[in-house]
N, C-alpha and C. Protein backbone atom coordinates (compact mmCIF):
# COMPACT_ATOMS: atom_id res chain seq x y z
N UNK A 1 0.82 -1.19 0.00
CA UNK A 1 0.00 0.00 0.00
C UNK A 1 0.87 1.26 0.00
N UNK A 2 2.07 1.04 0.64
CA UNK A 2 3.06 2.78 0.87
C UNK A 2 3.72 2.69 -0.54
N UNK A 3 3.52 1.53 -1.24
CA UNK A 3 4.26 1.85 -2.54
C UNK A 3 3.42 2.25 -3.61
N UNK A 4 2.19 2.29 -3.79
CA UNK A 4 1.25 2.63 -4.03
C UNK A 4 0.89 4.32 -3.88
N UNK A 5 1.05 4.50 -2.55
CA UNK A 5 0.96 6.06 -2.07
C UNK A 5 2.05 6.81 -2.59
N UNK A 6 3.08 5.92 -2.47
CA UNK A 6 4.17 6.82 -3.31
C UNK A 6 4.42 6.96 -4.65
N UNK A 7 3.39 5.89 -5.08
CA UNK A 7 3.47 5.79 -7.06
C UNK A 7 2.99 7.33 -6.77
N UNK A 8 1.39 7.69 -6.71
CA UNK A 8 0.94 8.34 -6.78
C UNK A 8 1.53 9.75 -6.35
N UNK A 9 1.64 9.99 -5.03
CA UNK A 9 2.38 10.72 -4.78
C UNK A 9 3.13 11.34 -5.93
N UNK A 10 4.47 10.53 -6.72
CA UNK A 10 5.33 10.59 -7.51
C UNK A 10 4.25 11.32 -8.63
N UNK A 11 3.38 10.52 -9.13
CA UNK A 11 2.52 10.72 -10.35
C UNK A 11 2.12 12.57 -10.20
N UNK A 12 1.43 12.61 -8.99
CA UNK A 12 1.05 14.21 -8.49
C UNK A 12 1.98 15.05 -8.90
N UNK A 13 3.35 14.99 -8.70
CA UNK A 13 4.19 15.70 -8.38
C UNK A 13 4.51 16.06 -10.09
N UNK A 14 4.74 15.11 -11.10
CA UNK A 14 4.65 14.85 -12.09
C UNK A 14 4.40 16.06 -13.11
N UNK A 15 2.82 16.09 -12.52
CA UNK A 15 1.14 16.60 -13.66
C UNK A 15 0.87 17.71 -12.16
N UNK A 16 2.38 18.60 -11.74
CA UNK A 16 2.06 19.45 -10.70
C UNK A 16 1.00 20.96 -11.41
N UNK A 17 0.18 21.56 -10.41
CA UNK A 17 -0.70 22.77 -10.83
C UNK A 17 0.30 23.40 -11.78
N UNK A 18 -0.52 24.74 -12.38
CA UNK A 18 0.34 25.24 -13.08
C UNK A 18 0.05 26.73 -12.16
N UNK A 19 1.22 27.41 -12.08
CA UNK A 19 1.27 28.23 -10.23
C UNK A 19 1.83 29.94 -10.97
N UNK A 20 1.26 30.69 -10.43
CA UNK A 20 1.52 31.87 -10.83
C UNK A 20 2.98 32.07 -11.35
N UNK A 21 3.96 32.06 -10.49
CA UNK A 21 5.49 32.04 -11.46
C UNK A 21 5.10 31.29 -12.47
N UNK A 22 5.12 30.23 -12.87
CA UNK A 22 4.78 29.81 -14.44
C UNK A 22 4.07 30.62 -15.63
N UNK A 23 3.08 31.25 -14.88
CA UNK A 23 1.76 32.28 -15.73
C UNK A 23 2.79 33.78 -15.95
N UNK A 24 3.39 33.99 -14.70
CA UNK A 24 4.07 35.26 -14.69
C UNK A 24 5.45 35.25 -15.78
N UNK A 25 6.06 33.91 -16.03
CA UNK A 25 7.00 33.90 -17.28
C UNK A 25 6.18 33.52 -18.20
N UNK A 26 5.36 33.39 -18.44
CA UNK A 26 4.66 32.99 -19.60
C UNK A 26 4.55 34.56 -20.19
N UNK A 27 3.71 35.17 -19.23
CA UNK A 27 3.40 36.66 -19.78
C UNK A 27 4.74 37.43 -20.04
N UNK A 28 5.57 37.00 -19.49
CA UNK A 28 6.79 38.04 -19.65
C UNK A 28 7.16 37.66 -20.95
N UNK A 29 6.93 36.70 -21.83
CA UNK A 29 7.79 36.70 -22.59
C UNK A 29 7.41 37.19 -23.90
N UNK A 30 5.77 37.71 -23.63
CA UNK A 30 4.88 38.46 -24.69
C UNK A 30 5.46 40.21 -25.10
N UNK A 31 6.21 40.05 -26.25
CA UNK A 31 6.68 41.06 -26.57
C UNK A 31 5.39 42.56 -27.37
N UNK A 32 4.93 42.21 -26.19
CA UNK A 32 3.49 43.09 -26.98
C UNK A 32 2.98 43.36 -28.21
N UNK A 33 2.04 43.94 -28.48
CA UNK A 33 1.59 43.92 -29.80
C UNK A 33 0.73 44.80 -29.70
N UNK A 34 -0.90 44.48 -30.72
CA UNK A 34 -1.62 44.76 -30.96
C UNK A 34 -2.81 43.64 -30.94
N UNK A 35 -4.11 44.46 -30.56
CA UNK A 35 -4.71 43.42 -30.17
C UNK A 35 -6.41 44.69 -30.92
N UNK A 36 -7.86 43.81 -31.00
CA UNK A 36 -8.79 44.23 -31.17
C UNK A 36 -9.64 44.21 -29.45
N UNK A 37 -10.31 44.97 -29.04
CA UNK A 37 -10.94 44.77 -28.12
C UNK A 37 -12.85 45.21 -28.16
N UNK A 38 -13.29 44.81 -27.27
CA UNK A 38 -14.98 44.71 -27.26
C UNK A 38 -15.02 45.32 -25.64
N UNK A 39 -15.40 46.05 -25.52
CA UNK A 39 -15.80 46.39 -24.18
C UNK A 39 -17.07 46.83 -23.96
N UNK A 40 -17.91 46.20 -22.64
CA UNK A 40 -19.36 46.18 -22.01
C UNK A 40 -18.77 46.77 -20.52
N UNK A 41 -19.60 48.07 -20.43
CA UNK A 41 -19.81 48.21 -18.94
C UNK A 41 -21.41 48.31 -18.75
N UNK A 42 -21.13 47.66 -17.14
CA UNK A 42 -22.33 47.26 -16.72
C UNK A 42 -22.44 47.89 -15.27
N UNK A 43 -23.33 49.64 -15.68
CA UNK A 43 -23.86 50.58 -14.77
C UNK A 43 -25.20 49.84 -14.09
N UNK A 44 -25.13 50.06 -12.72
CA UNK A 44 -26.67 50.51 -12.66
C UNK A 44 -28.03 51.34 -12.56
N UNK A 45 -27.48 51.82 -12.80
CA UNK A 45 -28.60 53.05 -13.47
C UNK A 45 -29.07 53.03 -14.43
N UNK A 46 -28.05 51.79 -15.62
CA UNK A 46 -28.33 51.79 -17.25
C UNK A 46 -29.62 50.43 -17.07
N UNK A 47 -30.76 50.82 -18.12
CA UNK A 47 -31.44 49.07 -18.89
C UNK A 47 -29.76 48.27 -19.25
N UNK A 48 -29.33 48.89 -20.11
CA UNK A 48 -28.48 47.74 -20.42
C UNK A 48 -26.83 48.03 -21.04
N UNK A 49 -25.68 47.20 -21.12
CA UNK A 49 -24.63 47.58 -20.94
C UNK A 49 -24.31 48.66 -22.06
N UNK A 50 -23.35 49.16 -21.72
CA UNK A 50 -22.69 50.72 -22.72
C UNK A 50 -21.71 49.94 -23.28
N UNK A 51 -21.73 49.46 -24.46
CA UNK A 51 -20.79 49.07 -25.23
C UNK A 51 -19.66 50.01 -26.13
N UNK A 52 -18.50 49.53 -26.05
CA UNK A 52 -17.23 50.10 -27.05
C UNK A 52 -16.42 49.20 -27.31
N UNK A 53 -15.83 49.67 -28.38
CA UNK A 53 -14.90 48.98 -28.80
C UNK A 53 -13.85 49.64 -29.73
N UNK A 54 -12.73 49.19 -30.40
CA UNK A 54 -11.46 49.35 -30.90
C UNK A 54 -9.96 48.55 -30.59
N UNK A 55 -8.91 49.38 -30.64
CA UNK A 55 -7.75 48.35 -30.88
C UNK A 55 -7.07 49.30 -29.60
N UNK A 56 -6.11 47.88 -28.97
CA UNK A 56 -5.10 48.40 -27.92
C UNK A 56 -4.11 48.20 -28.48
N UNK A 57 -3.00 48.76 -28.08
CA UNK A 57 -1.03 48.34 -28.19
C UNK A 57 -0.58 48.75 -27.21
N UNK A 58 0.42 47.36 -26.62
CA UNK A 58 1.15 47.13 -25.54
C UNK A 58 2.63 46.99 -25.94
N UNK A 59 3.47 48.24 -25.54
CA UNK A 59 4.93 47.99 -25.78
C UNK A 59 5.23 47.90 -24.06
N UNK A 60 6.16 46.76 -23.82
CA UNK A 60 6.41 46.37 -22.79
C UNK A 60 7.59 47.51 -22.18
N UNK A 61 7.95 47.79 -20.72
CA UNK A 61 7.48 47.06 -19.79
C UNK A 61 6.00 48.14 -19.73
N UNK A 62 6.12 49.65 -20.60
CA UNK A 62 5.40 50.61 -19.25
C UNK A 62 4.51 51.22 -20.45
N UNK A 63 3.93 51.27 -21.49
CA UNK A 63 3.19 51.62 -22.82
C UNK A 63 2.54 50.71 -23.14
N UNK A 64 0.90 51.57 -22.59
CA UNK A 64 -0.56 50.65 -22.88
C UNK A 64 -1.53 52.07 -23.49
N UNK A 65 -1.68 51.81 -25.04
CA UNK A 65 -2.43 52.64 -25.76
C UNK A 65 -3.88 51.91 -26.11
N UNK A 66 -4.86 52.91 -25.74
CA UNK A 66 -5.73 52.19 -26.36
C UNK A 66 -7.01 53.04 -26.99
N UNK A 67 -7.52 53.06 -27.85
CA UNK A 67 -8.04 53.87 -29.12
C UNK A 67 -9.50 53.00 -29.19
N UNK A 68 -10.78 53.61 -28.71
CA UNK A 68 -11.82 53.86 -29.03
C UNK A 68 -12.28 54.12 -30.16
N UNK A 69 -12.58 53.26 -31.00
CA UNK A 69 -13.30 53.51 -32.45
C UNK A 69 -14.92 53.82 -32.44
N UNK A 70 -15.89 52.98 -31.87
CA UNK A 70 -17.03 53.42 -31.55
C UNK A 70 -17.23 53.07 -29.78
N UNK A 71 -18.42 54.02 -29.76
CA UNK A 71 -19.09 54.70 -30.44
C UNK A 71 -18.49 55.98 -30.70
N UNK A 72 -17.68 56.69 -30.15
CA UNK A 72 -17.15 58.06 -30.00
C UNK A 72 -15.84 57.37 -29.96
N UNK A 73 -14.80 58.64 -31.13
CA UNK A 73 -13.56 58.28 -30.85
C UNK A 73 -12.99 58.67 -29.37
N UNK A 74 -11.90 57.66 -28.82
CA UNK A 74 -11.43 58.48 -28.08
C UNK A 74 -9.82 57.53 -27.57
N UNK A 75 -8.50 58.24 -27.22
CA UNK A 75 -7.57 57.21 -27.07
C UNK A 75 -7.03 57.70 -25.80
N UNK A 76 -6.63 56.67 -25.28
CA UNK A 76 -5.89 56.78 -23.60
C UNK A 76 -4.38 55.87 -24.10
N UNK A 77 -3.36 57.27 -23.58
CA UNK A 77 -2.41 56.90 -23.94
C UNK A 77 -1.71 56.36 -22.09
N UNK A 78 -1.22 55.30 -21.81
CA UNK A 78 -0.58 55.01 -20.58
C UNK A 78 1.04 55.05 -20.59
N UNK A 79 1.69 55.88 -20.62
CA UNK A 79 3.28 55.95 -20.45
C UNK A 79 3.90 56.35 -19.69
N UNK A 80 4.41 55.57 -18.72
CA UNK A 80 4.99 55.30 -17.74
C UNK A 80 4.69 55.96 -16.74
N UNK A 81 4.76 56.91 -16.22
CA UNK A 81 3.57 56.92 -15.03
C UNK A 81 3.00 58.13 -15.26
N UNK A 82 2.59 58.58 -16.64
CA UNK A 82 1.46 59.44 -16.85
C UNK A 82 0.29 58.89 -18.13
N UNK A 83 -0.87 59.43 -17.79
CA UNK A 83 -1.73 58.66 -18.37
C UNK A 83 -2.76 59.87 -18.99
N UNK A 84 -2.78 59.84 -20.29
CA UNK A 84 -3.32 61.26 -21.22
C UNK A 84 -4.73 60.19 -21.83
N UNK A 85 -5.72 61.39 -22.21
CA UNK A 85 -6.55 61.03 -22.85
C UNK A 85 -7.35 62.08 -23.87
N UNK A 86 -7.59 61.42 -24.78
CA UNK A 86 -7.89 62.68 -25.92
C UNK A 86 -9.22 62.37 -25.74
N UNK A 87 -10.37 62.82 -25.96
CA UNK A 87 -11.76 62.53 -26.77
C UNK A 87 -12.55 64.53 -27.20
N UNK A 88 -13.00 64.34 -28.06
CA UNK A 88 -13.88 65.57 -28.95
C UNK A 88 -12.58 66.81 -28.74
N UNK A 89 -11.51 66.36 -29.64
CA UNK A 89 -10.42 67.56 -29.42
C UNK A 89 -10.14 67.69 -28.27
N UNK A 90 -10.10 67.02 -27.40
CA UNK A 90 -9.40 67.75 -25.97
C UNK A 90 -9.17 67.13 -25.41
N UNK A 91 -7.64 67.40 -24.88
CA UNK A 91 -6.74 66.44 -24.12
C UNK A 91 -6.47 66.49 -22.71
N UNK A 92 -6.98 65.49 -22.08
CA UNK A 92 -6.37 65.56 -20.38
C UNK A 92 -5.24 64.65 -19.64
N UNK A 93 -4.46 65.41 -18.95
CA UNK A 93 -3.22 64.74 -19.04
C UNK A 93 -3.39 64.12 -17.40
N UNK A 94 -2.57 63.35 -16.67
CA UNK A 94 -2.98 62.81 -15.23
C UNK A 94 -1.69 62.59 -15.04
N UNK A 95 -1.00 62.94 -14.07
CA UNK A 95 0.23 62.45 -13.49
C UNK A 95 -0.13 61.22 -12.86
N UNK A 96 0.38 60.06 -12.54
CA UNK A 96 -0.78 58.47 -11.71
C UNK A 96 0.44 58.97 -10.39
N UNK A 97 1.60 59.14 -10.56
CA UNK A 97 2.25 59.50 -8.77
C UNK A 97 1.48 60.33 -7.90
N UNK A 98 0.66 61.24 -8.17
CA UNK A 98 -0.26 61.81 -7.36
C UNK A 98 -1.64 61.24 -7.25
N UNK A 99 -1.33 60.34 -7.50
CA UNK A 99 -3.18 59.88 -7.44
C UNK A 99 -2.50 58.15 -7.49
N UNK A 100 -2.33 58.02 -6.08
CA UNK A 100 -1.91 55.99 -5.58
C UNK A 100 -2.62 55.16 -5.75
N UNK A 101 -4.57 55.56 -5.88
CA UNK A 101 -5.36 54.20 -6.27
C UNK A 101 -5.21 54.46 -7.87
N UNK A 102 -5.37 55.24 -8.54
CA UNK A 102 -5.43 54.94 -10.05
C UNK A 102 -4.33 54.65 -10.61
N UNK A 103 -2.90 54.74 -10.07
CA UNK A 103 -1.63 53.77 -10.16
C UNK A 103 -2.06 52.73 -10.00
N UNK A 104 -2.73 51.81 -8.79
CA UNK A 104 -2.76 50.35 -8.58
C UNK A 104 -3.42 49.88 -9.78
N UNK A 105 -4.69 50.96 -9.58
CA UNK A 105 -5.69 50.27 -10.89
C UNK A 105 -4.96 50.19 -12.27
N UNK A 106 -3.92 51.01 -12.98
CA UNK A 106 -2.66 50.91 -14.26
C UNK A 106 -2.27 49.54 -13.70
N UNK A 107 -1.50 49.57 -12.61
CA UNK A 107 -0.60 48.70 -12.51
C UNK A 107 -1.09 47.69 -12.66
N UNK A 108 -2.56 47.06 -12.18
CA UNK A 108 -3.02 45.81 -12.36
C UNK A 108 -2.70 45.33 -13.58
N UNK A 109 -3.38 46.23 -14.79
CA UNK A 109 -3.33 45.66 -15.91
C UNK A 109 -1.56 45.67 -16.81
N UNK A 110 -0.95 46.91 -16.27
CA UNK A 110 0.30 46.61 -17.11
C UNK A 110 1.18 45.59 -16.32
N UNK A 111 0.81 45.27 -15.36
CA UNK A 111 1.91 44.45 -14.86
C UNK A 111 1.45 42.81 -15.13
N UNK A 112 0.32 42.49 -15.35
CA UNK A 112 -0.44 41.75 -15.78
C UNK A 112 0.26 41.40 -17.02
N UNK A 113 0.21 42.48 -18.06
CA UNK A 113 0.56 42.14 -19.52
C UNK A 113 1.93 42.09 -19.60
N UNK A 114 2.89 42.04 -18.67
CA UNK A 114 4.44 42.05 -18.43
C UNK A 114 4.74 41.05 -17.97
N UNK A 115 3.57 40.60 -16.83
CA UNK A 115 4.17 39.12 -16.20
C UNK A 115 5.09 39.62 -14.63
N UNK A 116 4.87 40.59 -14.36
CA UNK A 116 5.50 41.70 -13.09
C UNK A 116 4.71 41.42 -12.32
N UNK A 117 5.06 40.00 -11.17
CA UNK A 117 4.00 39.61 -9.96
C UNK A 117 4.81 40.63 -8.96
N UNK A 118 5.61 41.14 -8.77
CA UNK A 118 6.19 41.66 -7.06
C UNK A 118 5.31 42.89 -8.02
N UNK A 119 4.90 43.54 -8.52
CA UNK A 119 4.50 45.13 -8.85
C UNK A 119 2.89 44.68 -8.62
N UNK A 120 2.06 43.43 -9.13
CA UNK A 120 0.96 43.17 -8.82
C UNK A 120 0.56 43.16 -7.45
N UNK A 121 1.80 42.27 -6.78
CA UNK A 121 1.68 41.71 -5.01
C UNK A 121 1.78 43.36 -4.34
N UNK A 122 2.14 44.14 -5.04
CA UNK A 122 2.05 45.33 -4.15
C UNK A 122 0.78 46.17 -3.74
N UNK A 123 -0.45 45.48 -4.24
CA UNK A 123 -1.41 46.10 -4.13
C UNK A 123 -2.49 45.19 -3.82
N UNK A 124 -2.68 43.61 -4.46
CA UNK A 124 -3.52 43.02 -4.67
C UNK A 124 -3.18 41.76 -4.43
N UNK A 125 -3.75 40.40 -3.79
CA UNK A 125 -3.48 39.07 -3.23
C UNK A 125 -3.87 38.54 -4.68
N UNK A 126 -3.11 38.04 -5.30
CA UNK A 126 -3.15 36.85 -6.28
C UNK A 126 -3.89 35.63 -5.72
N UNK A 127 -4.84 35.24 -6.97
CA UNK A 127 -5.25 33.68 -7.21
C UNK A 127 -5.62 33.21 -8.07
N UNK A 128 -4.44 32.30 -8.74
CA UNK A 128 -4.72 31.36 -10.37
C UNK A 128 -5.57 30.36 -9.68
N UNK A 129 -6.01 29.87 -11.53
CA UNK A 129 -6.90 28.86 -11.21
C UNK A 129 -6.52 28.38 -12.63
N UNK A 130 -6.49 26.98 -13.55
CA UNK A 130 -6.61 26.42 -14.47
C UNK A 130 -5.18 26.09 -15.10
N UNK A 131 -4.76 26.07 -15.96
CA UNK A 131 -3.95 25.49 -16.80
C UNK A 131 -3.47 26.64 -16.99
N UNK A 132 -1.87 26.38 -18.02
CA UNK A 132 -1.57 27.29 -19.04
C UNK A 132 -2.82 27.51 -20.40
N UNK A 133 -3.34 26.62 -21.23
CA UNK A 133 -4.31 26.69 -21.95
C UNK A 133 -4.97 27.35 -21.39
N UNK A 134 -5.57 27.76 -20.38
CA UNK A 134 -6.89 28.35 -19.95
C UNK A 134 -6.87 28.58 -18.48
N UNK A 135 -6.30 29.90 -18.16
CA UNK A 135 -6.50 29.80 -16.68
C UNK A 135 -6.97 30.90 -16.48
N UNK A 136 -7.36 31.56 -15.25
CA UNK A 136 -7.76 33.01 -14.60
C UNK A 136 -7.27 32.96 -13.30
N UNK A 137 -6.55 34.71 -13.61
CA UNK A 137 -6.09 35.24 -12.80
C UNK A 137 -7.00 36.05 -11.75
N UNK A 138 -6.93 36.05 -10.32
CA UNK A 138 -8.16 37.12 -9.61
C UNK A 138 -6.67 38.17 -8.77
N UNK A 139 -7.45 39.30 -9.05
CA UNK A 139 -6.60 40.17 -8.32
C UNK A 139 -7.70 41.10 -7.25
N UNK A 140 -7.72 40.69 -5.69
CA UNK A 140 -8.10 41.34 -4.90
C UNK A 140 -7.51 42.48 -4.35
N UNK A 141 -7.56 43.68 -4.04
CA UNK A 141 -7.06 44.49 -3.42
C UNK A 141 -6.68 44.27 -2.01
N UNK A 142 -5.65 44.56 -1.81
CA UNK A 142 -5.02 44.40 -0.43
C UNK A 142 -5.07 45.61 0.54
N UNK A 143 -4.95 46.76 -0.42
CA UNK A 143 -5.32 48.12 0.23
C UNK A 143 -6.44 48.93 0.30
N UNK A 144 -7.46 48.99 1.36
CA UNK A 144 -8.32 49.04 1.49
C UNK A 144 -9.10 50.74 0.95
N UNK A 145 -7.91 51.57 0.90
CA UNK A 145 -8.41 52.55 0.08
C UNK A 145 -8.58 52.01 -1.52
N UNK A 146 -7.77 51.13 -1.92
CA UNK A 146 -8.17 50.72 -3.30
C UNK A 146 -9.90 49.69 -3.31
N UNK A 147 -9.76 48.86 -1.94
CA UNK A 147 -11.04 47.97 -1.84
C UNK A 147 -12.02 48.72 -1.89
N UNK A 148 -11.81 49.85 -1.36
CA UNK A 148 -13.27 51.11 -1.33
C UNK A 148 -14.00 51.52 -2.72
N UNK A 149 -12.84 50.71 -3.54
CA UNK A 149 -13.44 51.35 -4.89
C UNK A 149 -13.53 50.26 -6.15
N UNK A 150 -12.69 48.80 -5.93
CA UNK A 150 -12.89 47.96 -6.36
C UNK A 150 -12.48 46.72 -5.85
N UNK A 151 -13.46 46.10 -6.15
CA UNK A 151 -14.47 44.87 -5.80
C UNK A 151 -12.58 43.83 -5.67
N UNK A 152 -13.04 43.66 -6.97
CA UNK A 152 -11.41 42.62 -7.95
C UNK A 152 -11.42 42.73 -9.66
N UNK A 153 -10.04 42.14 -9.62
CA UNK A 153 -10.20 42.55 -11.24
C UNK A 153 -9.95 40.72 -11.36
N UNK A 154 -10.60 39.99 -12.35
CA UNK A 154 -10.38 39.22 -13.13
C UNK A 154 -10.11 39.00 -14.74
N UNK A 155 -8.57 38.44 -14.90
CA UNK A 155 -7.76 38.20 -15.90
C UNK A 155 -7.96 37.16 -16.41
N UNK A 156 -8.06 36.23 -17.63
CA UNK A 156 -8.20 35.28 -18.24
C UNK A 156 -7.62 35.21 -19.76
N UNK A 157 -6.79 33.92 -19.25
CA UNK A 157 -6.54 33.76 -21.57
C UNK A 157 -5.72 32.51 -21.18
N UNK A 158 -4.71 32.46 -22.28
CA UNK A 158 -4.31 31.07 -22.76
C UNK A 158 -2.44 31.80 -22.73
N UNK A 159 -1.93 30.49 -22.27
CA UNK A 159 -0.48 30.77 -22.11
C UNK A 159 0.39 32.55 -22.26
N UNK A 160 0.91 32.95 -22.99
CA UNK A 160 1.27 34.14 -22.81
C UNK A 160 0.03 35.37 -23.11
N UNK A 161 -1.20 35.27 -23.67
CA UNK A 161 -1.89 35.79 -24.11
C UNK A 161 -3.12 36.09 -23.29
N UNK A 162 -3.48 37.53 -22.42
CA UNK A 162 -4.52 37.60 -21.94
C UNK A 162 -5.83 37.99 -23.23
N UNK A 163 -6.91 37.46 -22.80
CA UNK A 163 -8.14 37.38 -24.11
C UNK A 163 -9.24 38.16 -23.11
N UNK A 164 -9.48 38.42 -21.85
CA UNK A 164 -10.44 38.88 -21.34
C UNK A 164 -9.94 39.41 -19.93
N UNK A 165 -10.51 40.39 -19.84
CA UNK A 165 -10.53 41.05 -18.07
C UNK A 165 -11.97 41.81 -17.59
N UNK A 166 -11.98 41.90 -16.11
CA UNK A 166 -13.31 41.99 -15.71
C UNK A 166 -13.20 42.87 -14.81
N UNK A 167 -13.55 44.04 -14.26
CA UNK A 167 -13.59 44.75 -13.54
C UNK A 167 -14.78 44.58 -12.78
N UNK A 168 -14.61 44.44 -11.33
CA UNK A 168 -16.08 44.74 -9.99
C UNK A 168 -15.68 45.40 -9.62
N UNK A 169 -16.15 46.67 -9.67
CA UNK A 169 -16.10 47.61 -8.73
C UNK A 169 -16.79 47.49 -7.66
N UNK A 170 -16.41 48.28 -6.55
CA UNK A 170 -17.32 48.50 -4.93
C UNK A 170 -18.64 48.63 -4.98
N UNK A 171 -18.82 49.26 -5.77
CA UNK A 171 -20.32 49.91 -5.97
C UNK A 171 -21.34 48.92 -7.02
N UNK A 172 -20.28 47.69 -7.43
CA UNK A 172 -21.13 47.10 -8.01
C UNK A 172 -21.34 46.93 -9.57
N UNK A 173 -20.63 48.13 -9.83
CA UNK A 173 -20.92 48.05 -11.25
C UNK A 173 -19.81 47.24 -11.97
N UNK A 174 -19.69 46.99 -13.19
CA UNK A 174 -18.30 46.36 -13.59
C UNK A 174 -18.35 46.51 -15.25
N UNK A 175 -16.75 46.31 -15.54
CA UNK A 175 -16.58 46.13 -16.91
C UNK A 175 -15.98 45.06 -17.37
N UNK A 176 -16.11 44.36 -18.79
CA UNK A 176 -15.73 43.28 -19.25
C UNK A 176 -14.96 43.73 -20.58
N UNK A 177 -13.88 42.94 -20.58
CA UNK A 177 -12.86 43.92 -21.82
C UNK A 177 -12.84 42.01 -22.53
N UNK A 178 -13.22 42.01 -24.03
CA UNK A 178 -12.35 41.42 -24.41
C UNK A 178 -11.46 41.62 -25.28
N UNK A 179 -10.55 40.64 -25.56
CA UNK A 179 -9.55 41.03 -26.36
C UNK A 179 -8.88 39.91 -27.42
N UNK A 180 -8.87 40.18 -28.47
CA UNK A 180 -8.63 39.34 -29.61
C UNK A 180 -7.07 39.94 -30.32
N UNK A 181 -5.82 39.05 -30.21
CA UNK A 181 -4.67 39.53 -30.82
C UNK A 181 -4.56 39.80 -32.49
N UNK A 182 -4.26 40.79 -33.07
CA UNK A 182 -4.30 40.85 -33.94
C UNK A 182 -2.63 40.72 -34.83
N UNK A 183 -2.87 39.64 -35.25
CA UNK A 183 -1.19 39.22 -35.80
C UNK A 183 -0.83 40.24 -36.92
N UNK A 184 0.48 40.67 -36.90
CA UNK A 184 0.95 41.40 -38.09
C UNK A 184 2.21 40.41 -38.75
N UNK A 185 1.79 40.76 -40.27
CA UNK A 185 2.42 40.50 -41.37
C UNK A 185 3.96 40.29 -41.04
């Protein structure tokens, strides 16, 4: 019977989980790109979700652009720790060092698309779940001025490639981003 427990044992150890360092070099080794995205937020105040959509580009470690095609143009440029946004001619610029929850909230996602767990762990308790093929990431807030304002963010896709993220906010409301890579020539 103990040789038995130890086949198994052995076998476990084998076909071991697949554990955030694994997910976190996986993502690191995504030299960014370009990608199409679909985005639904879900107010409550609205009948039903406010849809947009258009294309993002991620140049690693600290450049996340992303360009609103409908319904209204509009693009949010993220570089390095300032974060601009254009829509109807007019541009607003945000320093994120003066403002520490809307840093965490950047950081979730660029450090996410980098594979940068000590920059994630600085704000939010990690928990994978699934495979390389198919797993999700949950990122809870650890700092409770950030918890005041969101819920968790959930990450999902396939080996180096995130395909979807989910925003809960505090209040309940949330957004769903997906995202489809768009290969170049």
């Amino acid at each position: 019977m103990a040789m038995v427990l130890a086949g198994l044992g052995f076998m476990g150890a084998a076909h071991a989980a697949y554990d955030i360092d694994q997910l976190m070099s996986d993502l690191a080794t995504q030299k960014g790109g370009k990608a199409r995205f679909v985005e639904k937020r879900h107010v409550a105040m609205l009948d039903k979700p406010v849809q947009a959509s258009g294309e993002m580009l991620f140049t690693p470690p600290d450049r996340l652009e992303k360009r609103t095609l409908l319904p209204k143009p509009e693009t949010m440029v993220l570089d390095k720790d300032t974060l601009s946004l254009e829509r109807d001619k007019r541009k607003f610029t945000i320093s994120l060092a003066n403002r520490p929850e809307a840093q965490a909230f950047v950081e979730s996602i660029r450090s996410t698309l980098s594979g940068n767990r000590k920059a994630l762990e600085q704000d939010y308790s990690l928990k994978l779940e699934g495979e390389a093929q198919r797993w999700v990431l949950t990122l809870v807030p650890s700092d409770p001025t950030i918890a005041g304002l969101l819920k968790r963010i959930t990450v999902s896709g396939s080996r180096n490639q995130v395909r979807h993220i989910e925003y809960l906010q505090a209040d309940g409301d949330r957004s769903e981003i997906s995202i489809e890579p768009v290969e170049t020539p």
